[in-house]
Each structure stands twice: as C-alpha cells, then as structure tokens.
N, C-alpha and C. Protein backbone atom coordinates (compact mmCIF):
# COMPACT_ATOMS: atom_id res chain seq x y z
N UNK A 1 -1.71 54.82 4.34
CA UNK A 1 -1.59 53.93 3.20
C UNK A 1 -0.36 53.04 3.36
N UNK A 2 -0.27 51.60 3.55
CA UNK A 2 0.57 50.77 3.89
C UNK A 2 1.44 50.85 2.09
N UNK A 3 2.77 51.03 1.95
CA UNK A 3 3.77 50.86 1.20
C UNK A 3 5.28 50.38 2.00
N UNK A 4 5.77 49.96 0.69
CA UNK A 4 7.03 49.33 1.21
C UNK A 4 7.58 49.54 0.01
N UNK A 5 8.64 50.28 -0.01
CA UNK A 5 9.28 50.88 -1.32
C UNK A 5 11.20 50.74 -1.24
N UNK A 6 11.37 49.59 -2.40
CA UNK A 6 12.50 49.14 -2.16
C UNK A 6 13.68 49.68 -2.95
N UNK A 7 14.92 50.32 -2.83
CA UNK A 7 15.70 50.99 -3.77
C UNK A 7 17.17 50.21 -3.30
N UNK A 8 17.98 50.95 -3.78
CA UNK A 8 19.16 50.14 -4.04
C UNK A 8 19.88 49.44 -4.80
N UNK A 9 18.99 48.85 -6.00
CA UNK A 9 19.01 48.23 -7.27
C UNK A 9 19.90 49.24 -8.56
N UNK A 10 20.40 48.39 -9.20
CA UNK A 10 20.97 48.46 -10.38
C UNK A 10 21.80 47.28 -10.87
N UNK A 11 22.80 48.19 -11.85
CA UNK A 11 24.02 47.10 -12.11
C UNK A 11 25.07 47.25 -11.77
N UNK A 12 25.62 45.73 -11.44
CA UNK A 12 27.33 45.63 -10.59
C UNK A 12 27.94 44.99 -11.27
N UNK A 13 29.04 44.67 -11.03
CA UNK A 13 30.04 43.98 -11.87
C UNK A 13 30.16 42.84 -11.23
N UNK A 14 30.66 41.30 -11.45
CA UNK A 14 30.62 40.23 -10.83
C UNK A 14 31.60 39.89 -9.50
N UNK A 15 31.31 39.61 -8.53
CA UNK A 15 32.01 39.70 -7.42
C UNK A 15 32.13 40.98 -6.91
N UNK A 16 31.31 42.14 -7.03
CA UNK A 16 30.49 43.30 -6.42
C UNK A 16 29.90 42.73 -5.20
N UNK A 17 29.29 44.19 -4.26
CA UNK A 17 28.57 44.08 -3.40
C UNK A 17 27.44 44.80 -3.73
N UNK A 18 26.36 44.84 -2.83
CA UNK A 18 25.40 45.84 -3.50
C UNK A 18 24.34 46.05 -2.05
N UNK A 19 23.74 46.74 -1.00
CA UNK A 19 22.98 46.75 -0.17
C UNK A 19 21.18 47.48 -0.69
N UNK A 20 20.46 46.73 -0.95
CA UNK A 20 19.04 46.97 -0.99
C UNK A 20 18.48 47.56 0.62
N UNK A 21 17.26 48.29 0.10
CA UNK A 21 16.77 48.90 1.55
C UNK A 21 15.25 48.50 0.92
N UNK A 22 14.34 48.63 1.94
CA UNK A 22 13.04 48.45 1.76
C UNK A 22 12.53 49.19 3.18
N UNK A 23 11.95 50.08 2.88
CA UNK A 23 11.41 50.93 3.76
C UNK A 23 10.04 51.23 3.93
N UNK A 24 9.26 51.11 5.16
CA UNK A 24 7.94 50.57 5.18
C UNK A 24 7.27 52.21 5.78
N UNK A 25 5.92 51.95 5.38
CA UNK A 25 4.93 52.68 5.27
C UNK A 25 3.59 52.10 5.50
N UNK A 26 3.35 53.02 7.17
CA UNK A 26 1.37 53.00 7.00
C UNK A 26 1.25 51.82 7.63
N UNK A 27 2.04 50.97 8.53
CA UNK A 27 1.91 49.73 8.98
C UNK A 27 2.78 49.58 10.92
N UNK A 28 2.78 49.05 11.25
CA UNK A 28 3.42 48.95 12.57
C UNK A 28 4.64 47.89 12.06
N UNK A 29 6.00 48.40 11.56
CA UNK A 29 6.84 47.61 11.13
C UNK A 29 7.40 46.20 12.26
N UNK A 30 7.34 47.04 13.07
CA UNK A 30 7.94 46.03 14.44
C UNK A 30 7.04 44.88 14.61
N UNK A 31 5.85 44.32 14.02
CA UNK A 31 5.30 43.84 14.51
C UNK A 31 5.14 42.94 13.59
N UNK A 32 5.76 43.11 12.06
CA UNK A 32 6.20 41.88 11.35
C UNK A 32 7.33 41.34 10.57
N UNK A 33 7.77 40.31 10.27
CA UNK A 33 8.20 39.44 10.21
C UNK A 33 8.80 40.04 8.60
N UNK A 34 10.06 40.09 8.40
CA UNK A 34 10.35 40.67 6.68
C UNK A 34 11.11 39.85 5.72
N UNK A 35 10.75 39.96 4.44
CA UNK A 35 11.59 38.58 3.65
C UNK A 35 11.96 39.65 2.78
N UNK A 36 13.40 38.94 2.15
CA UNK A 36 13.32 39.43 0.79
C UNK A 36 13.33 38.44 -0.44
N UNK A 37 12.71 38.79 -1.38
CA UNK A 37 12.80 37.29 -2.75
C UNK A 37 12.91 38.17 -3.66
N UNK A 38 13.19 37.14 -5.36
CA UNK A 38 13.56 37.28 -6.22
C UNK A 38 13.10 36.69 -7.31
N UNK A 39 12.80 37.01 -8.40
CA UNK A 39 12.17 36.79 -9.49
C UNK A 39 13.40 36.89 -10.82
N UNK A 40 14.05 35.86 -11.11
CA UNK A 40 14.45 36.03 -12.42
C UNK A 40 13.79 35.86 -13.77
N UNK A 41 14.14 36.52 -14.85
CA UNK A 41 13.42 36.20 -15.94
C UNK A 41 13.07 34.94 -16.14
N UNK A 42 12.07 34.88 -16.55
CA UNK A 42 11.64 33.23 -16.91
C UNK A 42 11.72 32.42 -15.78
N UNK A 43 11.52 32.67 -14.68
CA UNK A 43 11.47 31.87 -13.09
C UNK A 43 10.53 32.57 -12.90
N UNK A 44 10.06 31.68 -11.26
CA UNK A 44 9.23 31.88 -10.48
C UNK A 44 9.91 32.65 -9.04
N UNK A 45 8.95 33.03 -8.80
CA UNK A 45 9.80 33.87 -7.68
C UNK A 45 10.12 33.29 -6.20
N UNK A 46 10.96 33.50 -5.91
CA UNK A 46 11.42 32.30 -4.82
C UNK A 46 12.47 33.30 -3.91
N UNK A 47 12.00 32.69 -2.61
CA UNK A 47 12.68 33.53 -1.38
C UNK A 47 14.23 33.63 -1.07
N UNK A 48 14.83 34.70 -0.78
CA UNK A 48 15.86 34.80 -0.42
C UNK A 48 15.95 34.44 0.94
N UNK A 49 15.40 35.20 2.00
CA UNK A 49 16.12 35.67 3.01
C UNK A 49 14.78 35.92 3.78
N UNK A 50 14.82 35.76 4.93
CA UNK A 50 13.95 36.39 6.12
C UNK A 50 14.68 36.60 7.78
N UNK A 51 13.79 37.95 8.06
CA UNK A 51 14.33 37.90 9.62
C UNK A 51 12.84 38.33 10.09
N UNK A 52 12.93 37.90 11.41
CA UNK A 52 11.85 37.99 12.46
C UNK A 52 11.70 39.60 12.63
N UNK A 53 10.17 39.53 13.83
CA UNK A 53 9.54 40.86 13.64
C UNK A 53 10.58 41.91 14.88
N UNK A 54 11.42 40.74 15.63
CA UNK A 54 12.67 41.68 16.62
C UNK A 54 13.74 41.70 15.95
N UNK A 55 14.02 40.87 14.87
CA UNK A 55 15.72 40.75 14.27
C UNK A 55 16.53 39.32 14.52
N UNK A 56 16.10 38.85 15.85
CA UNK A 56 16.93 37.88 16.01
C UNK A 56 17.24 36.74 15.48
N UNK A 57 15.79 36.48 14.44
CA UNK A 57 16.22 35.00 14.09
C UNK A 57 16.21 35.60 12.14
N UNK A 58 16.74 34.50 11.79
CA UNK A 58 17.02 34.64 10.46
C UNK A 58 17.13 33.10 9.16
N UNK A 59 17.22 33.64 8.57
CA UNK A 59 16.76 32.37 7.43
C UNK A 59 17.29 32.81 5.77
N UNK A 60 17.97 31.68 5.64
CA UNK A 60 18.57 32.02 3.90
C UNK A 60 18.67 31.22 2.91
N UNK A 61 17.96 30.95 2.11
CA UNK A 61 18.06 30.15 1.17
C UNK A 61 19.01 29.37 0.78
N UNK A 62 19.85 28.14 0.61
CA UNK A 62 21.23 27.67 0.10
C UNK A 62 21.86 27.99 -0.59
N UNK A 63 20.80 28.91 -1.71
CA UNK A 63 21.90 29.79 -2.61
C UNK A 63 22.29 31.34 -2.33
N UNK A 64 22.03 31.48 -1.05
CA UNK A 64 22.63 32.61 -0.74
C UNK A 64 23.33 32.81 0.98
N UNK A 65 23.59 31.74 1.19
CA UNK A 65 23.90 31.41 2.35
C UNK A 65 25.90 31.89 2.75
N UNK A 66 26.17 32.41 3.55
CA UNK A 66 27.50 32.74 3.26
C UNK A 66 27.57 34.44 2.60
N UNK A 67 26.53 34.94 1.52
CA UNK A 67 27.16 36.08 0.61
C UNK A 67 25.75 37.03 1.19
N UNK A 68 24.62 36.94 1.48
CA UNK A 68 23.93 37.48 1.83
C UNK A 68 23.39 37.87 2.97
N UNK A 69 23.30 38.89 3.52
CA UNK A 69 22.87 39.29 5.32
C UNK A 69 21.91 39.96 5.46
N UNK A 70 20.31 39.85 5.62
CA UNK A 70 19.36 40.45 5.73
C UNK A 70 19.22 40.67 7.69
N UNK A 71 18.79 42.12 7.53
CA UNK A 71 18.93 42.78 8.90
C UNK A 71 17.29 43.81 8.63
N UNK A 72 17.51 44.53 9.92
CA UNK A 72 16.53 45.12 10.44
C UNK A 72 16.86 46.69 11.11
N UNK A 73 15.95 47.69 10.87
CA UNK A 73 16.24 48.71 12.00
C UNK A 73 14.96 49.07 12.28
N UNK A 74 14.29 48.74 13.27
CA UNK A 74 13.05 49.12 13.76
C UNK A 74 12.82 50.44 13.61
N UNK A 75 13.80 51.45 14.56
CA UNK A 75 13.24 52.46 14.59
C UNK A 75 13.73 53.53 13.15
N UNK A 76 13.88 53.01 11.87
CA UNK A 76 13.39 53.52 10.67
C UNK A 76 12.62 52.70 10.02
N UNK A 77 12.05 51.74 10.29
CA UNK A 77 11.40 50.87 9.64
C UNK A 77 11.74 50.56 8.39
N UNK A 78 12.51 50.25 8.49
CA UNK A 78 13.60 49.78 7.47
C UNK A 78 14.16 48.46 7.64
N UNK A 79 14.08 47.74 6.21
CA UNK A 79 14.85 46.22 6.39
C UNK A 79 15.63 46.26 5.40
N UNK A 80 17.07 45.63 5.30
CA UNK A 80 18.15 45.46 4.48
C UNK A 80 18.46 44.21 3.96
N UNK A 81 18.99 44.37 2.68
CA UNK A 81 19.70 42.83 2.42
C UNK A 81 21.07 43.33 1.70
N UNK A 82 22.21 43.11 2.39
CA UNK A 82 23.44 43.37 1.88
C UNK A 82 23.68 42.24 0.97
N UNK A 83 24.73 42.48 -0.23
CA UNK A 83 24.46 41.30 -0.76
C UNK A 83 26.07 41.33 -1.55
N UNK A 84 26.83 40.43 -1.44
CA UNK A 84 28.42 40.25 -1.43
C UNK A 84 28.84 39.15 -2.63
N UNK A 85 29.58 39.32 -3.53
CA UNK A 85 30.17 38.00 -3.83
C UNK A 85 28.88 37.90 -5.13
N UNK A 86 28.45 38.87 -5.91
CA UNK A 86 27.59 38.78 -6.43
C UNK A 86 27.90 38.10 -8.16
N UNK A 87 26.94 37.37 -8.58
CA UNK A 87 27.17 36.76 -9.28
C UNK A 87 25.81 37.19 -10.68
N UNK A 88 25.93 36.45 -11.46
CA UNK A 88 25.39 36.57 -12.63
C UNK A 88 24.08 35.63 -12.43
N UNK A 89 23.87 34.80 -11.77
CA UNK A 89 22.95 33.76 -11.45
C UNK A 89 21.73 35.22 -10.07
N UNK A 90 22.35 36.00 -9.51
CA UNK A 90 22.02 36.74 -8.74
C UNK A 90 20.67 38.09 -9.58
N UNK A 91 21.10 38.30 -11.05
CA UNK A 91 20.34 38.95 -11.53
C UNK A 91 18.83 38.27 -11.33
N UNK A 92 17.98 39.61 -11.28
CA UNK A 92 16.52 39.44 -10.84
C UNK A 92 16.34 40.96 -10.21
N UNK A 93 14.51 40.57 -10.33
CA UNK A 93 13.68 41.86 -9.36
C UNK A 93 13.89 41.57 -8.09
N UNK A 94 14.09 42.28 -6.94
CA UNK A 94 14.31 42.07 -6.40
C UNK A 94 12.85 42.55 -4.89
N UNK A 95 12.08 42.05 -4.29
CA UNK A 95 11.23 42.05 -3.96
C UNK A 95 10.89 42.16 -2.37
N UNK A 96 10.87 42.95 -1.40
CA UNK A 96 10.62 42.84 0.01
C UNK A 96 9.40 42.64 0.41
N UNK A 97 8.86 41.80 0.93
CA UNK A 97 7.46 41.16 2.08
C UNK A 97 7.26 41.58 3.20
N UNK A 98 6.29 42.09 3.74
CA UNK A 98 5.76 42.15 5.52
C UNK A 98 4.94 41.09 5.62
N UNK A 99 4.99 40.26 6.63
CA UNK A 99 3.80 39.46 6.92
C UNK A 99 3.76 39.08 8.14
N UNK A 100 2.49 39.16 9.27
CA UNK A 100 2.27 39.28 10.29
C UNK A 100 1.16 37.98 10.22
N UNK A 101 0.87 37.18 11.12
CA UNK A 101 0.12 35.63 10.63
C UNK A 101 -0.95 35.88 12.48
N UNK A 102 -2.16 36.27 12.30
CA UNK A 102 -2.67 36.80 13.39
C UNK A 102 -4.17 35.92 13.51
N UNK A 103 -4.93 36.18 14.23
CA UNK A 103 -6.32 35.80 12.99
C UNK A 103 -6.39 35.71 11.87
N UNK A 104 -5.78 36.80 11.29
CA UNK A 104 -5.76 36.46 9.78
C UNK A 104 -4.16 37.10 9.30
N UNK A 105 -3.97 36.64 8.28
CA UNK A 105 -2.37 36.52 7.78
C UNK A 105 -2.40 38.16 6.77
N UNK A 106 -1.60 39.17 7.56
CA UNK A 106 -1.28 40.30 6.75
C UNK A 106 -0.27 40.21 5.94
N UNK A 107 -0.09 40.60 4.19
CA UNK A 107 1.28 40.01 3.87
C UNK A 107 1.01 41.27 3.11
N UNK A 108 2.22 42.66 2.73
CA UNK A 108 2.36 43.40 1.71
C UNK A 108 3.72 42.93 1.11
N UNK A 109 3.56 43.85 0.02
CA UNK A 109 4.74 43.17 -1.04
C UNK A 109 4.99 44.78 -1.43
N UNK A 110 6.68 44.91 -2.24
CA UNK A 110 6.81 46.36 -2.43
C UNK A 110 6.57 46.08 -3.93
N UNK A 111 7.76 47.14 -4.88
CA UNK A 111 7.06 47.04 -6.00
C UNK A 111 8.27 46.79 -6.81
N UNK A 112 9.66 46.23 -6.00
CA UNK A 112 10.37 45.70 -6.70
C UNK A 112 11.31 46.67 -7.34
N UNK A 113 12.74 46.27 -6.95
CA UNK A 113 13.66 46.97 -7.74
C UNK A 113 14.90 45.66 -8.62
N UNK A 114 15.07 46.51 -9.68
CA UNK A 114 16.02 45.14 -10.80
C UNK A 114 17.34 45.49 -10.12
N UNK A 115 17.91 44.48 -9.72
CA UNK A 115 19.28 44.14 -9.88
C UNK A 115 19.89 43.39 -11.07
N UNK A 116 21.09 43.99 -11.57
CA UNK A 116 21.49 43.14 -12.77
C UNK A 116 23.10 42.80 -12.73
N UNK A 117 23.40 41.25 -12.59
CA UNK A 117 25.14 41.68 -11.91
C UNK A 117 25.69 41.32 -13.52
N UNK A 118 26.67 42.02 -14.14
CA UNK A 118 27.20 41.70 -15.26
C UNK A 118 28.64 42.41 -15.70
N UNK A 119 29.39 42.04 -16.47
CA UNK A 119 30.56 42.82 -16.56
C UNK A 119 30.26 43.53 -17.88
C-alpha cells in the first residue's frame, strides 16, 4: 500500500527552526522526484520546494529561498525539509508529493501535517 506519512509539525516561535520528515511507503522511493507544498488558510496550495529522484538538483520557491533546505535519504526513504528563520507568513499544512512522469504520471500526496509559527 503506497503511503507517505509526514510528521514533524507543530508550533514554533518566530525565528525558530523546525525539520519535517515525510517518509514513504509501498513505492520504489528512488525512483521519484519529491516536493514539499503548503496550504495556508484561505489559500491555495502552492509549492515549496523540490529535489530530484538522486538528490542532486533542487528547486525553491522565492519565498523560501535562503531559510529552507529540502534533502533526501534514499536508503530510508525518507525526504526532509528543514526549515529556519521561520516566520508567521510560514504557518500552513504542510504537504509532501512523489511523482514519477513515465508513460503515465505517478503522483502520491501524504496527509499533511500543520505547522503553526507564532509567539
């Protein structure tokens, strides 16, 4: 059964750090491609961060460019997003993706953990 179950979430205080994990299940992790995004109240959900299905390449949104580092460990199948310098604009669900684009495009989604940065 393919899952991806993301923890790490809660609340921080402003200019906190905080590291999310998303840990995969039931799938060949190495072989795709991982994002993480975010959903604030009353928004649409919109991407943070991605790294490739080896690690090497990477991608970050402008508003998180500088405070955020999404990484990889294959052999736990596990993907991270450390997240630094955290702000109040930063609160949201916080959401990890697999997607592999083959013949046809595999994409799972986990089930979301809240981050809330506030004093």
């Amino acid at each position: 059964q393919v899952q991806l179950v993301e923890s790490g979430g809660g609340l921080v205080q402003p200019g906190g750090s905080l590291r999310l994990s998303c840990a995969a299940y039931g799938f060949t992790f190495s072989g795709y491609a991982m994002s993480w995004h975010r959903q604030a109240p009353g928004k649409e959900r919109e991407l943070v961060a991605t790294i490739s299905s080896t690690g090497y390449s990477t991608n970050y949104a402008d508003s998180v460019k500088g405070r955020f580092t999404i990484s990889r460990d294959n052999a736990k199948n596990t993907v991270y997003l450390q997240r630094n310098s955290l702000n109040p604009d930063d609160t949201a669900v916080y959401y990890c993706n697999a997607r592999r684009v083959a013949i046809l495009t595999y994409s799972y989604w986990g089930q979301g953990t809240q981050v809330t940065v506030s004093s």
